[in-house]
Protein backbone atom coordinates (compact mmCIF):
# COMPACT_ATOMS: atom_id res chain seq x y z
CA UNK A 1 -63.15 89.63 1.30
CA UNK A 2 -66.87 89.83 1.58
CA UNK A 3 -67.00 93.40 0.28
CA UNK A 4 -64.63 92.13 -2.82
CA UNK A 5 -67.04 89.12 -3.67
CA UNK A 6 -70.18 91.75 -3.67
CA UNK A 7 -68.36 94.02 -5.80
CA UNK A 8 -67.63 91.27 -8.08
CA UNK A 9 -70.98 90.08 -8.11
CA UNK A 10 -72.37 93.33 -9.22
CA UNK A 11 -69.69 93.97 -11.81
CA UNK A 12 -70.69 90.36 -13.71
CA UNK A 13 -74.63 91.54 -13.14
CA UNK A 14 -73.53 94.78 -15.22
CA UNK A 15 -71.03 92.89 -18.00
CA UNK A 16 -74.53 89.83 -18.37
CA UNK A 17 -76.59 93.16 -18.75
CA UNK A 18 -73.97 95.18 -21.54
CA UNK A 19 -74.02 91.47 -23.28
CA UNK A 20 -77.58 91.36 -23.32
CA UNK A 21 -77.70 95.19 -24.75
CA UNK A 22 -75.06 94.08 -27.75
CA UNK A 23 -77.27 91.90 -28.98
CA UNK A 24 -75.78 91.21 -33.00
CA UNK A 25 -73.25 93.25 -32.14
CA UNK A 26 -70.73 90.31 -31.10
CA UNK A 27 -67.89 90.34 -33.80
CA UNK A 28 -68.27 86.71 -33.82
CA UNK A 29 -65.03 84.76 -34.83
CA UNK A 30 -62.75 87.45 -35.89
CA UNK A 31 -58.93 87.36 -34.67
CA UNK A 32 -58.47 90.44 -33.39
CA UNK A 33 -60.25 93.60 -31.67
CA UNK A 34 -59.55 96.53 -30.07
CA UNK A 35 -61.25 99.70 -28.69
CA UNK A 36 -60.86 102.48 -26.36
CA UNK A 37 -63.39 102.54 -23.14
CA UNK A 38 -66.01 104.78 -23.26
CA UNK A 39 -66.71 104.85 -19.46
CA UNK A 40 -66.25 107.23 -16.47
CA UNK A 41 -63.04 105.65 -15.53
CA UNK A 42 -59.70 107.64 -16.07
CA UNK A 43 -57.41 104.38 -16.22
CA UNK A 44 -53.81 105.04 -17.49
CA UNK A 45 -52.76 102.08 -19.53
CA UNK A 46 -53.77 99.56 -21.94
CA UNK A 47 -55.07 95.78 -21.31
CA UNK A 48 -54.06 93.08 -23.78
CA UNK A 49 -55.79 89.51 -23.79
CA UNK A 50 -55.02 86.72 -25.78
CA UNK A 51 -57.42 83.59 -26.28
CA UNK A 52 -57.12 80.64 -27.29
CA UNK A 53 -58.97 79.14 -30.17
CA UNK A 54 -62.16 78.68 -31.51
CA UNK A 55 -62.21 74.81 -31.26
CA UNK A 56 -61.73 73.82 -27.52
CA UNK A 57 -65.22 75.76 -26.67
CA UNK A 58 -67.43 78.22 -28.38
CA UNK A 59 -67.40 80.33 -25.15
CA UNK A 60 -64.53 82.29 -26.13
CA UNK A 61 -66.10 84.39 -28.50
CA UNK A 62 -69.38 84.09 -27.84
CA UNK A 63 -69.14 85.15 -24.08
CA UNK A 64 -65.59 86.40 -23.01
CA UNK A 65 -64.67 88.22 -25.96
CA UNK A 66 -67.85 90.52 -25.69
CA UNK A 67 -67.91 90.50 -21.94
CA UNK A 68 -64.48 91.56 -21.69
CA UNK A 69 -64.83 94.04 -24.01
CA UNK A 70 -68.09 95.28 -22.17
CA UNK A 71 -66.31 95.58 -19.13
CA UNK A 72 -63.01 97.45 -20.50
CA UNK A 73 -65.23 100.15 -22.16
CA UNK A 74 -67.35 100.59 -18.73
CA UNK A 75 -64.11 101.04 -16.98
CA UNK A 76 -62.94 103.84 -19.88
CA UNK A 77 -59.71 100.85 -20.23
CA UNK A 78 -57.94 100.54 -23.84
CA UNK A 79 -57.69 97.18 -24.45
CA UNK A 80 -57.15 94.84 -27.55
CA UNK A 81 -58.73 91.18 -27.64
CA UNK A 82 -57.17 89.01 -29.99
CA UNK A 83 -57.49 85.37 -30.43
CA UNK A 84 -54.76 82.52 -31.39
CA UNK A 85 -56.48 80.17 -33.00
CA UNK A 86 -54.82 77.28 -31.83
CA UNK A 87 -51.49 78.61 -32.82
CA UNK A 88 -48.94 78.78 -30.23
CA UNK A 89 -46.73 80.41 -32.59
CA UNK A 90 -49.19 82.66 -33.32
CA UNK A 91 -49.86 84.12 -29.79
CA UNK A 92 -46.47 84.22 -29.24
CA UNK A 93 -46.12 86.91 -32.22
CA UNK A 94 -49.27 88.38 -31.12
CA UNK A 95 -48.31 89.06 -27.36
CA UNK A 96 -45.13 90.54 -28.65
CA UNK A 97 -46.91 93.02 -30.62
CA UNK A 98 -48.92 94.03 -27.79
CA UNK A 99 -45.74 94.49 -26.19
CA UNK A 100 -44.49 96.46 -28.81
CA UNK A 101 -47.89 98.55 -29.02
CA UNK A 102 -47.51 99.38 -25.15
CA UNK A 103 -49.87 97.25 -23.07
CA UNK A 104 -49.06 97.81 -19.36
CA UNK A 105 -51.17 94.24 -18.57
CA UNK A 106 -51.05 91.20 -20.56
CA UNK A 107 -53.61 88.50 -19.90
CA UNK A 108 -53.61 84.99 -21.49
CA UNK A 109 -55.32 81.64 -22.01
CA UNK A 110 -52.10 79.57 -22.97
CA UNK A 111 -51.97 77.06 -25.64
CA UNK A 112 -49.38 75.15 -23.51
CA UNK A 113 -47.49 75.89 -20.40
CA UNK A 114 -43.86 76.25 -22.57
CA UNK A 115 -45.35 78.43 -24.89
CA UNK A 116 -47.79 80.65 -22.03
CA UNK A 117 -44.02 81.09 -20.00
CA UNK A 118 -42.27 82.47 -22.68
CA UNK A 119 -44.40 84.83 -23.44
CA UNK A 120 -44.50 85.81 -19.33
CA UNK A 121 -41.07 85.90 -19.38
CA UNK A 122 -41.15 88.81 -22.14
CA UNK A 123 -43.52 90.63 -20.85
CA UNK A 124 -41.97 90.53 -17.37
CA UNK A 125 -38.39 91.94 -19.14
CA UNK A 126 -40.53 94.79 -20.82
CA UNK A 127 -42.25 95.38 -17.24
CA UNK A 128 -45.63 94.21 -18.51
CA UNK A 129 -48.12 92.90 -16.06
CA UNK A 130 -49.25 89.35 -16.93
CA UNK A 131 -52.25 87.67 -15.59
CA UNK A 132 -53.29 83.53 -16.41
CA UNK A 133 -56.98 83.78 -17.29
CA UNK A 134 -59.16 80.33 -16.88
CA UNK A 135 -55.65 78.13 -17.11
CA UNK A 136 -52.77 78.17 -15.02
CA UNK A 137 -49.26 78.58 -16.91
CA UNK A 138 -47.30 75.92 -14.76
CA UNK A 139 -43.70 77.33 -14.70
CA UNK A 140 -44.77 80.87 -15.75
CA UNK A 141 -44.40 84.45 -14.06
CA UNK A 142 -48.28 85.30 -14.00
CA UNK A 143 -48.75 88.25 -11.03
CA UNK A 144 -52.19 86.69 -10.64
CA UNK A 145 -54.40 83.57 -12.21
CA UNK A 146 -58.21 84.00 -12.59
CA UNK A 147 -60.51 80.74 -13.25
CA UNK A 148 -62.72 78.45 -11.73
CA UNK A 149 -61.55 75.62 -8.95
CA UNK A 150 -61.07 73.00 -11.67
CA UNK A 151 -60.17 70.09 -9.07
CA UNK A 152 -64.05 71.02 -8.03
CA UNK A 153 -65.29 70.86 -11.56
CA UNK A 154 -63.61 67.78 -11.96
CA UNK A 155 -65.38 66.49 -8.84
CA UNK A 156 -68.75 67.55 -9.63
CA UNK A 157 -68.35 65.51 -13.35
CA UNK A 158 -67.33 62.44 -11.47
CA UNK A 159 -70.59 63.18 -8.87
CA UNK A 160 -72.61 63.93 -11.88
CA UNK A 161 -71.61 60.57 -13.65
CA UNK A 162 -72.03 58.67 -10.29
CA UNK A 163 -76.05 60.32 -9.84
CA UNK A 164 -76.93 59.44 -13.35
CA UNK A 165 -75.71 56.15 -13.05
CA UNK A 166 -77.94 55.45 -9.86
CA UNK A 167 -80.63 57.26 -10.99
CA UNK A 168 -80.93 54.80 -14.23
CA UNK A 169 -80.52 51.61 -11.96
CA UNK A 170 -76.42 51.30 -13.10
CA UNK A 171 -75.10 49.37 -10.47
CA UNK A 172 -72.50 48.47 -11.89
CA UNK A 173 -70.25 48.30 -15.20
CA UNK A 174 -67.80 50.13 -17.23
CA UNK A 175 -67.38 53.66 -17.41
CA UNK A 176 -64.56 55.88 -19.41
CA UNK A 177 -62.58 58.98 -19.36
CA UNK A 178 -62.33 61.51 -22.35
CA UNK A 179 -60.11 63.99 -20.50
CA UNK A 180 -59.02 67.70 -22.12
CA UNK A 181 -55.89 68.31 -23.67
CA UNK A 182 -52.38 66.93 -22.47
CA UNK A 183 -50.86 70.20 -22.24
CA UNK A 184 -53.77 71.82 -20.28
CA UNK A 185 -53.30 72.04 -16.86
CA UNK A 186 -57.31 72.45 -16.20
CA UNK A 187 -57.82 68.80 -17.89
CA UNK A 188 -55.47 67.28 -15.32
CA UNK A 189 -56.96 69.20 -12.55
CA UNK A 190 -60.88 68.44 -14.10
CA UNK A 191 -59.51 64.38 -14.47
CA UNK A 192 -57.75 64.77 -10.92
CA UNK A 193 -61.35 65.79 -9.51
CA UNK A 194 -63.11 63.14 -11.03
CA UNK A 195 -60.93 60.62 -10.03
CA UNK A 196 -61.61 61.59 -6.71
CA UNK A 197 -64.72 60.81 -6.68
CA UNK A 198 -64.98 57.59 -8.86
CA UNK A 199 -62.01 56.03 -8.28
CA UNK A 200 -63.52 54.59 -4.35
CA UNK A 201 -66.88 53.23 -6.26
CA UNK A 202 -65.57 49.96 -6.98
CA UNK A 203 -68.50 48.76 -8.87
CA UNK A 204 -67.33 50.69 -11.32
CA UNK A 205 -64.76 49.29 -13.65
CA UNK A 206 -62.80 52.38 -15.46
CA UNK A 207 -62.08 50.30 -18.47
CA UNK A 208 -60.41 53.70 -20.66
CA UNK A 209 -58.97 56.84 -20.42
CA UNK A 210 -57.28 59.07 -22.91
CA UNK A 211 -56.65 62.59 -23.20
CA UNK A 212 -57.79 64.83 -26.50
CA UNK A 213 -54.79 66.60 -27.45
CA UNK A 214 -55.71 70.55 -28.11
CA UNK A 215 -59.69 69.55 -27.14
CA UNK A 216 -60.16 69.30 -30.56
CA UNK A 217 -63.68 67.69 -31.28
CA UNK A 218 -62.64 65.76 -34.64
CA UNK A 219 -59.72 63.88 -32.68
CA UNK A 220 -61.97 63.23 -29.65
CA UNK A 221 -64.38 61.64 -32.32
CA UNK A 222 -61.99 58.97 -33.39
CA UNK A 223 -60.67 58.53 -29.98
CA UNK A 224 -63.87 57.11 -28.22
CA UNK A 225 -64.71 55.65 -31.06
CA UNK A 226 -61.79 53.50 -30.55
CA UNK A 227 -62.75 53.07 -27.11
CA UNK A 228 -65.90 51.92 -27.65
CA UNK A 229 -64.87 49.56 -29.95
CA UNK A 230 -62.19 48.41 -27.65
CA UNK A 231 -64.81 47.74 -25.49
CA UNK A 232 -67.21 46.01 -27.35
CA UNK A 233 -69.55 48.58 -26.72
CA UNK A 234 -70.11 47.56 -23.14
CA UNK A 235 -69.46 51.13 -21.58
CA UNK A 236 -72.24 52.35 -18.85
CA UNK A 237 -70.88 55.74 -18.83
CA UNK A 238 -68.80 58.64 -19.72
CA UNK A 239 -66.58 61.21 -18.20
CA UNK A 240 -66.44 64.11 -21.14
CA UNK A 241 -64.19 66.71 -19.77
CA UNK A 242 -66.45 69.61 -21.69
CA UNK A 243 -69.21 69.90 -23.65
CA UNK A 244 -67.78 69.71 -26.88
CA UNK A 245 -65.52 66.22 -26.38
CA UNK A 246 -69.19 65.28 -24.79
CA UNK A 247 -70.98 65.34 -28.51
CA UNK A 248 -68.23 63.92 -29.63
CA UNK A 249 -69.04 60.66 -27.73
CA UNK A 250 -73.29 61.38 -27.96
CA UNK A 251 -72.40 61.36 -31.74
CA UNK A 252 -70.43 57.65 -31.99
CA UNK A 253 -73.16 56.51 -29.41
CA UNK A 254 -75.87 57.81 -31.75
CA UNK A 255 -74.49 55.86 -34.79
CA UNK A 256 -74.33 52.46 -32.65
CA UNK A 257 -78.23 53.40 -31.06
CA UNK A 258 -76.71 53.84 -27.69
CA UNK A 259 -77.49 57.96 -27.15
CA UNK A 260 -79.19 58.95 -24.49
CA UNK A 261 -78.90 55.46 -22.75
CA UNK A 262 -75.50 55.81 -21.52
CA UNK A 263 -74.84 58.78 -19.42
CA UNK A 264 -72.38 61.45 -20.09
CA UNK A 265 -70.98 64.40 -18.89
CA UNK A 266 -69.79 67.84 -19.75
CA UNK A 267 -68.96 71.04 -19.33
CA UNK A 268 -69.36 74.99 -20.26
CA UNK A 269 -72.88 75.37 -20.33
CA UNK A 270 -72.90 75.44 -23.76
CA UNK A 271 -75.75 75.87 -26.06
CA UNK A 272 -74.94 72.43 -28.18
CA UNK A 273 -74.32 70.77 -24.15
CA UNK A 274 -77.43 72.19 -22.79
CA UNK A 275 -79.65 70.90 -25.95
CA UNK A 276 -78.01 67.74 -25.76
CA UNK A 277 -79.08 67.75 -22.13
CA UNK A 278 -82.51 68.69 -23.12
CA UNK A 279 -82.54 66.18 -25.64
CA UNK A 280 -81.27 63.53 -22.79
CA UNK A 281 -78.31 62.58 -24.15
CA UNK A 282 -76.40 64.04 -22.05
CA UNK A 283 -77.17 63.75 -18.43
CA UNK A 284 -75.48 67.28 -16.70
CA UNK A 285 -72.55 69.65 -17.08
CA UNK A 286 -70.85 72.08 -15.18
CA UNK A 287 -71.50 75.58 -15.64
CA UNK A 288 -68.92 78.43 -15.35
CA UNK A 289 -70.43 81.95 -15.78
CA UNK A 290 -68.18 83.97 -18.09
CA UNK A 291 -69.38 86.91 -16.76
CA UNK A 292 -67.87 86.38 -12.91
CA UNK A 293 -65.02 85.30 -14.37
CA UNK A 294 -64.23 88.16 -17.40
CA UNK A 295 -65.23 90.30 -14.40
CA UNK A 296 -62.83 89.45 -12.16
CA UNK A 297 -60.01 89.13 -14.54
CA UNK A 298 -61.46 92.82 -15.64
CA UNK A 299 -61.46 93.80 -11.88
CA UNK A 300 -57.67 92.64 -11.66
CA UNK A 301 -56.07 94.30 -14.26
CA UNK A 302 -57.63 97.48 -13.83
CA UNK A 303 -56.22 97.43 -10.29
CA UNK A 304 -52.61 96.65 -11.99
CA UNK A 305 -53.17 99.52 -14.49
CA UNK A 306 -53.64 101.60 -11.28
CA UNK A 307 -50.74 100.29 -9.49
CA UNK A 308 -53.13 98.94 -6.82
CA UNK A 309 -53.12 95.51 -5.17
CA UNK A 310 -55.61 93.46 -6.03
CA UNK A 311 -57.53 91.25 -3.56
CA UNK A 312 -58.15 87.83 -4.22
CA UNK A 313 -59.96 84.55 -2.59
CA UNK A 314 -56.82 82.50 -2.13
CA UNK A 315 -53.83 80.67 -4.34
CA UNK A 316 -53.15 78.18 -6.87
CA UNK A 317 -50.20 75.57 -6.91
CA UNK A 318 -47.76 76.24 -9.42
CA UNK A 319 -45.70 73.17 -8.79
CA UNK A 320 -43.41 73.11 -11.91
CA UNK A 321 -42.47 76.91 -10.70
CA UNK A 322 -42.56 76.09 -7.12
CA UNK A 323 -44.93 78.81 -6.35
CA UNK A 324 -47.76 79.76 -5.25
CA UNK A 325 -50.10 81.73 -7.44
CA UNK A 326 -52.35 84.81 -6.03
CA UNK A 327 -55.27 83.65 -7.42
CA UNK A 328 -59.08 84.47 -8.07
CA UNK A 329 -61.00 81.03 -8.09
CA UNK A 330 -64.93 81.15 -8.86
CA UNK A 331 -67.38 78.06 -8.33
CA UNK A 332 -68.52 76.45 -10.49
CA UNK A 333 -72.70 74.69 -10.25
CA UNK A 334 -73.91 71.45 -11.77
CA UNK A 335 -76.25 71.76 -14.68
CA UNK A 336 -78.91 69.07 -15.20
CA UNK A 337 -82.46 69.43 -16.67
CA UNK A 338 -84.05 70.37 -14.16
CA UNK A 339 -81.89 74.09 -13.91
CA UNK A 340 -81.00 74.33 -17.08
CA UNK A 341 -83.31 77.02 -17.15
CA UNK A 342 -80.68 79.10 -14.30
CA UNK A 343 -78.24 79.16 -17.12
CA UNK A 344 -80.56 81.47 -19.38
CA UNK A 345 -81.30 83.29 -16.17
CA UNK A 346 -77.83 84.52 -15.71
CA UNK A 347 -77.27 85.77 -19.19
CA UNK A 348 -74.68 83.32 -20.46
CA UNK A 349 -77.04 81.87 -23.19
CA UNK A 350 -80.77 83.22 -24.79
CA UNK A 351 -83.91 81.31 -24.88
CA UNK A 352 -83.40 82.45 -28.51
CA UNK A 353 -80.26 80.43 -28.86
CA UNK A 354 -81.15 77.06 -26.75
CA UNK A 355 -85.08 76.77 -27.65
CA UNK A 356 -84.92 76.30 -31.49
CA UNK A 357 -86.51 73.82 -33.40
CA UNK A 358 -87.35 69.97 -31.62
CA UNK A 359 -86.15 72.13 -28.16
CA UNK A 360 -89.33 74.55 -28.22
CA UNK A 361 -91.16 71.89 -26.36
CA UNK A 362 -88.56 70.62 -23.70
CA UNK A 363 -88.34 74.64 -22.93
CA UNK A 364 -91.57 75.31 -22.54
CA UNK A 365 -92.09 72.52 -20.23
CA UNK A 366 -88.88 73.60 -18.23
CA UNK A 367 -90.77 77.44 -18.48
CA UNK A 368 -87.87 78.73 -19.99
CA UNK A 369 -88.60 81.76 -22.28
């Protein structure tokens, strides 16, 4: 198992390096893309990968999409990228096409566990390969699941929240949940960590919590809003399941002069999350390095292209399938502002990108260049 992690290691070093190299060369938004590799490898058989949207998190373009495709043309893999944009409908139609055009391995981030199975249950009927990639399909037919322990990012939030309320002298008071989207079985996981955590400090009152259906930023707007109002504004702090539904709630705090005095938290690593860390509205997040994890989903279907099994560093619970899922689960690391600086280290966002504008300062006091 040791030997696998090093390898994997190495690989995400090399896909953070063929990033880097790009440059402008990230296609950005688009739908759809697909190549042949380029690399030494002689791998017979094409990879097909479906994400999401554009809305839940920017890091599906801006880091998977080009990592993945880094890693497919190092590996001399076909492969074709597309993205759903929120459409269930639509990845359904797309999967089948890549069914139709011949992919041996089809990996997805589903929209919704009812959608994510059907489409496993075509492949599986065509004999195609399916992999879960960041979120689990609950009642699907996935060989193997890649992602992050979620229940662990969900506990570091809740530990994040809990540290930030201490540190500012919060001994007690109200705090409230923004949790991901119903249908997402990482939110319930991410909520079922942070409960874990919170739920024993008493002094605490948890006075809201609603979930943001599809993570869509415009919805989780309105929704705290409503909480806050709700509340009279008396809320001490905030559980934000990711950095986007987190400056949702820095942006209704801002309008009632409340930003950066009640703490939030996040997640992604983003570059909006990490400036509004910077700027100290938001107090941490929880960072997930794209590269580990498009290089182990890489790592996996390359080994199903070649017929091989693949190793992996445990399971996950399936429990609408009643299963048990071979599974590659990453940790994830707390992000405050004191290492905020380790996430332009590792590749996942530039100097370029985080230090613009009223940030130039808090960077060069951090030293990040």
């Amino acid at each position: 198992m040791a030997r696998r992690r090093t390898t994997m290691t190495a690989l995400a070093a090399a896909l953070v390096f063929s990033l880097a190299a790009c440059g402008s060369d990230d296609s950005g938004s688009g739908s759809g893309g697909s190549g042949g590799g380029g690399g030494g490898g002689d791998a017979a058989g094409k990879v097909g990968v479906i994400l999401p949207d554009t809305e839940s998190s920017p890091r599906w373009e801006s880091a998977d999409r080009p990592l993945l495709e880094a890693a497919f043309e190092d590996a001399g893999v076909e492969y074709d990228i597309q993205n759903a944009e929120g459409d269930a409908q639509r990845m359904a139609t797309i999967a089948e096409q890549m069914i139709t055009e011949g992919v041996t391995v089809l990996a997805i981030v589903n929209l919704d566990s009812a959608s994510g199975a059907q489409i496993q249950q075509q492949a599986a009927q065509q004999g195609v390969a399916t992999i879960d990639y960041d979120r689990l399909t609950l009642g699907g037919s996935a060989e193997y699941y890649v992602s992050y322990d979620n229940t662990e990012v969900g506990r570091l939030q809740g530990q994040g929240l809990a540290d930030c309320l201490n540190a500012g002298g919060v001994t007690q008071g109200n705090i409230a949940f923004l949790n991901g989207s119903p249908d997402d079985n990482n939110a319930t996981l991410f909520a079922d960590g942070a409960h874990e955590i919170l739920d024993p400090l008493t002094q605490y009152t948890q006075v809201a919590e609603q979930a943001v259906p599809g993570w869509e930023p415009d919805q989780a707007a309105t929704i705290f809003e409503q909480m806050y109002t709700q509340a009279g504004g008396n809320i001490q702090g905030v559980v934000a399941a990711n950095d986007t539904l987190a400056n949702a709630v820095i942006q209704t705090l801002a309008r009632n002069g409340q930003a950066g005095q009640v703490p939030v938290t996040g997640q992604d690593a983003s570059v909006e999350g990490l400036q509004n860390i910077l700027a100290g509205n938001q107090c941490m997040t929880v960072y997930k390095s794209a590269a580990e994890e498009a290089g182990a989903l890489a790592e996996l279907a390359i080994a199903l292209i070649n017929g091989e099994e693949a190793e992996t560093t445990g399971t996950a619970e399936d429990a609408e399938g009643g299963r048990e899922v071979p599974a590659v689960l990453l940790t994830p690391v707390t992000i405050t502002r004191d290492n905020v600086g380790d996430v332009v280290e590792d590749g996942q966002v530039t100097a370029e990108e985080l230090c613009t504008g009223e940030f130039a300062a808090d960077c060069q006091e951090l030293g990040i260049s």
